[in-house]
Protein backbone atom coordinates (compact mmCIF):
# COMPACT_ATOMS: atom_id res chain seq x y z
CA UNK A 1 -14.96 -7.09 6.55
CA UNK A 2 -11.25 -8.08 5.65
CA UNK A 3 -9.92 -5.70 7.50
CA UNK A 4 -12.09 -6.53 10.65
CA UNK A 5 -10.04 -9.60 10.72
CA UNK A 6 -7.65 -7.62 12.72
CA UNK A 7 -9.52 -8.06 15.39
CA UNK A 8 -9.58 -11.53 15.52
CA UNK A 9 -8.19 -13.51 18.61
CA UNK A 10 -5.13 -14.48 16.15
CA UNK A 11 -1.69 -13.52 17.18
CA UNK A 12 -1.02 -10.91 14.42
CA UNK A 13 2.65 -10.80 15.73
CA UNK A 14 1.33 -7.13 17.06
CA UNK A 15 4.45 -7.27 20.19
CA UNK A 16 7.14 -8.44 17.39
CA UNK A 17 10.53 -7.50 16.38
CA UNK A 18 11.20 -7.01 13.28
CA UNK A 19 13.09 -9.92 13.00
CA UNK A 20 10.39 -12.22 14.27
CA UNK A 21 8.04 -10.43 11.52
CA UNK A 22 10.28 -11.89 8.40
CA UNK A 23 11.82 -14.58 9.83
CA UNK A 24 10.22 -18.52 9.75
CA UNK A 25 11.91 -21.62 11.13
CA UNK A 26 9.86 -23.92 9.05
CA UNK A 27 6.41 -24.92 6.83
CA UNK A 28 4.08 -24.06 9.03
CA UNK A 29 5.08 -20.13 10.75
CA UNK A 30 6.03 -19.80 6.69
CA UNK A 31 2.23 -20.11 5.83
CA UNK A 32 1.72 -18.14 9.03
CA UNK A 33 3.71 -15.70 7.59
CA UNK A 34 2.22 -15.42 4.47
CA UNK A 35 -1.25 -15.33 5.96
CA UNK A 36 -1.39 -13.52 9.30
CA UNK A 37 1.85 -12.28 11.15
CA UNK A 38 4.20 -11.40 8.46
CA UNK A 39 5.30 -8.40 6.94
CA UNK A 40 2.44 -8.25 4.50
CA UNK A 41 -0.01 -11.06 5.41
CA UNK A 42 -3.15 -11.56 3.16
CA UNK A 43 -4.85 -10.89 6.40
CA UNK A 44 -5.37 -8.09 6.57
CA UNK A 45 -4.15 -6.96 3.37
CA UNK A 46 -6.67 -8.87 0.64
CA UNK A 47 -8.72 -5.55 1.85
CA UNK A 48 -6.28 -3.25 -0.21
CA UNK A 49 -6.93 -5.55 -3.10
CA UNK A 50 -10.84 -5.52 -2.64
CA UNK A 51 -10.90 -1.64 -2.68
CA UNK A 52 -8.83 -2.10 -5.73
CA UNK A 53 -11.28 -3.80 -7.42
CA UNK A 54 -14.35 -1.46 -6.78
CA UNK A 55 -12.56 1.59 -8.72
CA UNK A 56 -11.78 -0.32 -11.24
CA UNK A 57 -14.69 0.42 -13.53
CA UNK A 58 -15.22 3.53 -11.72
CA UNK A 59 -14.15 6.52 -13.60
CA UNK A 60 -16.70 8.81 -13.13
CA UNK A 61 -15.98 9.81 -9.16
CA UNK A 62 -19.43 9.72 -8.69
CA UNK A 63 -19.06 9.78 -4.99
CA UNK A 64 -16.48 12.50 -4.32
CA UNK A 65 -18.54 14.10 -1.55
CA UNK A 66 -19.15 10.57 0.24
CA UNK A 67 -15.70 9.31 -0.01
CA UNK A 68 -14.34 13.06 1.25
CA UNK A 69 -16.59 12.93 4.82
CA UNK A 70 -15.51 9.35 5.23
CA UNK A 71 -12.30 9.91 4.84
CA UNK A 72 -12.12 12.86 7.16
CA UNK A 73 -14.44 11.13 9.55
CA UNK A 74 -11.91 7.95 9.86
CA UNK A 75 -8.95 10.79 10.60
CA UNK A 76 -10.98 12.62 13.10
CA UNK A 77 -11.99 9.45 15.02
CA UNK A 78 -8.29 8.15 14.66
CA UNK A 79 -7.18 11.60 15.55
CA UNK A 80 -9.13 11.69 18.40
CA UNK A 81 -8.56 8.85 19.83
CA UNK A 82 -4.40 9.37 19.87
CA UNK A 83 -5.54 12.64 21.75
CA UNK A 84 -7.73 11.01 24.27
CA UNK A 85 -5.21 8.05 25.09
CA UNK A 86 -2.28 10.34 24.65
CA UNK A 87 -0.91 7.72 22.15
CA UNK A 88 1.08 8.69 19.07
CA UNK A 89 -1.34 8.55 16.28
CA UNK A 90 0.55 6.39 13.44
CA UNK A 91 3.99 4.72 14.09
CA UNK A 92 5.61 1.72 11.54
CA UNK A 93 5.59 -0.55 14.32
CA UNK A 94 4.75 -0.03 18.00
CA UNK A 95 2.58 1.45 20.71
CA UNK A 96 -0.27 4.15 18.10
CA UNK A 97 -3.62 3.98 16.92
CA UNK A 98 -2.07 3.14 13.41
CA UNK A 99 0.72 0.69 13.12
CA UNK A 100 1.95 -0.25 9.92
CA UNK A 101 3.64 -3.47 10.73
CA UNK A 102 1.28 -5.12 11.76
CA UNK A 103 -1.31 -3.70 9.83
CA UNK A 104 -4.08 -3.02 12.76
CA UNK A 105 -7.78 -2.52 11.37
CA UNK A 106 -7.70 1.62 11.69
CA UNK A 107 -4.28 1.80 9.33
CA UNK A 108 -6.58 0.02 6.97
CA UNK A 109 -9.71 1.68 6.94
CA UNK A 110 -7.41 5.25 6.75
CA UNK A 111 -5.50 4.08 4.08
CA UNK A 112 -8.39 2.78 2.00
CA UNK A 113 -10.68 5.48 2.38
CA UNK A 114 -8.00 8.19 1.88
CA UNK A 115 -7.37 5.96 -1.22
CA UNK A 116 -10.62 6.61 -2.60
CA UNK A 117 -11.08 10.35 -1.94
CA UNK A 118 -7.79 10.45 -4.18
CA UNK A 119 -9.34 8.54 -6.80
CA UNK A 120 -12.09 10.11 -7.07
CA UNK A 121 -10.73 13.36 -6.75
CA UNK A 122 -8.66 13.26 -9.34
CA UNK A 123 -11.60 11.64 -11.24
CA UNK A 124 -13.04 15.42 -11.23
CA UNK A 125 -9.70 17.27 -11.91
CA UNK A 126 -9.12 15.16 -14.38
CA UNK A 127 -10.11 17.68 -17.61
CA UNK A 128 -8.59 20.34 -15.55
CA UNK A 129 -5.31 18.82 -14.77
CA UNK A 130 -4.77 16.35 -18.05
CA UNK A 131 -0.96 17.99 -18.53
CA UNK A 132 -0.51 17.60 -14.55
CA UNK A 133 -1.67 13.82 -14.97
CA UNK A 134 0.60 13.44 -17.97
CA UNK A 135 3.67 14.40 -16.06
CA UNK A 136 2.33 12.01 -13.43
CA UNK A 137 1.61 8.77 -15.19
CA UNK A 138 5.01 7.41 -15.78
CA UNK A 139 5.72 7.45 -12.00
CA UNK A 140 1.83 6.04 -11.47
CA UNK A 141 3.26 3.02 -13.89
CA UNK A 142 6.52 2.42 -11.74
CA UNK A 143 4.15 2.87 -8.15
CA UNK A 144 5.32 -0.75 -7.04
CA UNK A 145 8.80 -0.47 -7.79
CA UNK A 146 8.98 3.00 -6.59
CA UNK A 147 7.37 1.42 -3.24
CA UNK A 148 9.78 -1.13 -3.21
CA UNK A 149 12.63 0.96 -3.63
CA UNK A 150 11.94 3.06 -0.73
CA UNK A 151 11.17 0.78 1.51
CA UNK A 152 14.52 -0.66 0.79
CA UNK A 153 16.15 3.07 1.14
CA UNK A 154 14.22 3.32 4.06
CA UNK A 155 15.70 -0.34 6.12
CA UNK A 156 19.47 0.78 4.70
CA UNK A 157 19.20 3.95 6.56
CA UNK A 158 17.76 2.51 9.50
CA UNK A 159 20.18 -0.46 9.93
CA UNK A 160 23.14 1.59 9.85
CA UNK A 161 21.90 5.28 11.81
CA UNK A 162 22.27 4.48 15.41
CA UNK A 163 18.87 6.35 16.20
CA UNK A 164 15.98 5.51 14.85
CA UNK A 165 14.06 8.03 12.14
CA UNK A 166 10.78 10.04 13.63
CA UNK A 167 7.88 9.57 11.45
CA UNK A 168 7.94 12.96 9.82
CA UNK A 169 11.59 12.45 9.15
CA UNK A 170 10.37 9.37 6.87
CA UNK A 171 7.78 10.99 5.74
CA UNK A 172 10.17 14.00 4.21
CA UNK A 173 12.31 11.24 2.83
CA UNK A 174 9.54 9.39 1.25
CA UNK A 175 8.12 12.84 -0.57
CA UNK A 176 11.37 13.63 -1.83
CA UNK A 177 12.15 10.34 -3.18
CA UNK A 178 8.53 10.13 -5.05
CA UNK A 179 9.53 13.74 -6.24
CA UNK A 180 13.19 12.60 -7.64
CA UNK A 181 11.05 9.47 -9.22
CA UNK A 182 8.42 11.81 -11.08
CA UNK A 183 11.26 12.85 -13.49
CA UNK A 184 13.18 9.50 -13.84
CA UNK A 185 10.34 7.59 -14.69
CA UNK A 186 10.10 9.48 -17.77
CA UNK A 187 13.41 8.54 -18.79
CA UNK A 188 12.65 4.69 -17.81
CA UNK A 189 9.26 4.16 -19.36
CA UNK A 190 10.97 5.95 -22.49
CA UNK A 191 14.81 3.40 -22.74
CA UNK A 192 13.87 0.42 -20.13
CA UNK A 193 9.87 0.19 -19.86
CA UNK A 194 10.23 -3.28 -19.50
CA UNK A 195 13.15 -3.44 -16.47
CA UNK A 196 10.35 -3.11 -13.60
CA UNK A 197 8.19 -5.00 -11.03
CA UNK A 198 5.07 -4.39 -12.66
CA UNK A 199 6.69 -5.47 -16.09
CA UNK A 200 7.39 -9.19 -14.38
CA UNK A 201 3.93 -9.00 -13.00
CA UNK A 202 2.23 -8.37 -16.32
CA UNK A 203 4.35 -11.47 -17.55
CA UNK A 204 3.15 -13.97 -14.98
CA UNK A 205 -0.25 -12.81 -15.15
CA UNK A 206 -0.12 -12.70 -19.25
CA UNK A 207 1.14 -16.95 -18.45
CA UNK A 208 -1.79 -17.73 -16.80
CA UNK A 209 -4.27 -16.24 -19.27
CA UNK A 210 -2.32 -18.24 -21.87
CA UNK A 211 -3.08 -21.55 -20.26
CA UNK A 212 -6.62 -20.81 -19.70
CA UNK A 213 -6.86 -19.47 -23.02
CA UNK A 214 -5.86 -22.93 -24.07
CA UNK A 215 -7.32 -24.67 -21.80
CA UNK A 216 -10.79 -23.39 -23.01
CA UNK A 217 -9.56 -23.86 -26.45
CA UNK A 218 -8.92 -27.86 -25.63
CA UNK A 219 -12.67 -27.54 -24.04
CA UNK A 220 -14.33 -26.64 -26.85
């Protein structure tokens, strides 16, 4: 439903530059920003968060056969319709059938449903590949600032190469840089576990269980 509000008549900034996508010239295009036309709006992006939430207390991967034919099903439809209009199927930004920036509703339902085939096929290799997991995890722990860092590899590159990057160029780029990542996260979960995004994250959220904490504590 969250990511149906893509569809909305609300100017998602869909026809922006990048510039107009992260820049705000006061209060109110700075909440519009932050909740439909920015970079990473909560609109539609709460969805991510949502599908978050319903793995959370799933471990089992109960529905591995489900999540696989919807996942496939959402490629083949997007798939088909790139062949049909003779569009390219997923750009960052621009004229495709999934765009990034904005996020349009078929880059969401893709992503999320891809997201939980993953999960819940590694739910079933997970006796079968516990040492692959193992080498995995540290990198799994750093997945923000590994995002973060890319991204940021990513706009260097493309602010200073005078043509811009295909998507399978980024793509390669992006794979190699998760791959170079696998290895150093070892290294920085082992000497600097706490030098990370998710480590500042995990301190905020630890503040505001504090004050509740005491809060119910004043209560009763």
């Amino acid at each position: 439903l969250v990511a149906l509000s893509s569809l909305l008549p609300l100017d998602f900034g869909v026809s922006w530059s990048w510039g107009e996508l992260v820049y705000s010239s006061g209060g109110t295009e700075w909440l519009a920003r932050l909740f439909l036309n920015g970079t990473y709006p909560l609109l539609p992006w709460w969805s991510f968060f949502l599908a978050g939430g319903l793995l959370q207390d799933d471990n089992e991967g109960s529905d591995l056969r489900i999540s696989g034919c919807t996942a496939l099903s959402v490629l083949a439809v997007t798939g088909g319709f790139a062949l049909i209009s003779g569009s390219q199927w997923a750009l960052t930004s621009g004229d495709a059938v999934l765009t990034f920036f904005p996020s349009n509703l078929w880059f969401v339902l893709t992503a999320a449903t891809w997201s939980h085939f993953i999960w819940y096929s590694a739910c079933h290799m997970r006796q079968r590949a516990e040492r692959l997991f193992a080498i995995l995890a540290p990198a799994g722990a750093l997945s923000l600032s590994i995002y973060v860092i890319h991204f940021s590899i990513l706009r260097l590159i493309v602010e200073y190469r005078p043509e811009s990057l295909s998507i399978e160029v980024s793509f390669v780029m992006t794979l190699i840089h998760t791959a170079i990542w696998i290895p150093l996260a070892f290294f920085h979960q082992k000497y600097i576990p706490n030098f990370s995004l998710e480590s500042i994250s995990h301190i905020l959220v630890s503040f505001g269980q504090g004050d509740d904490e005491r809060a119910n504590a004043e209560q009763e």
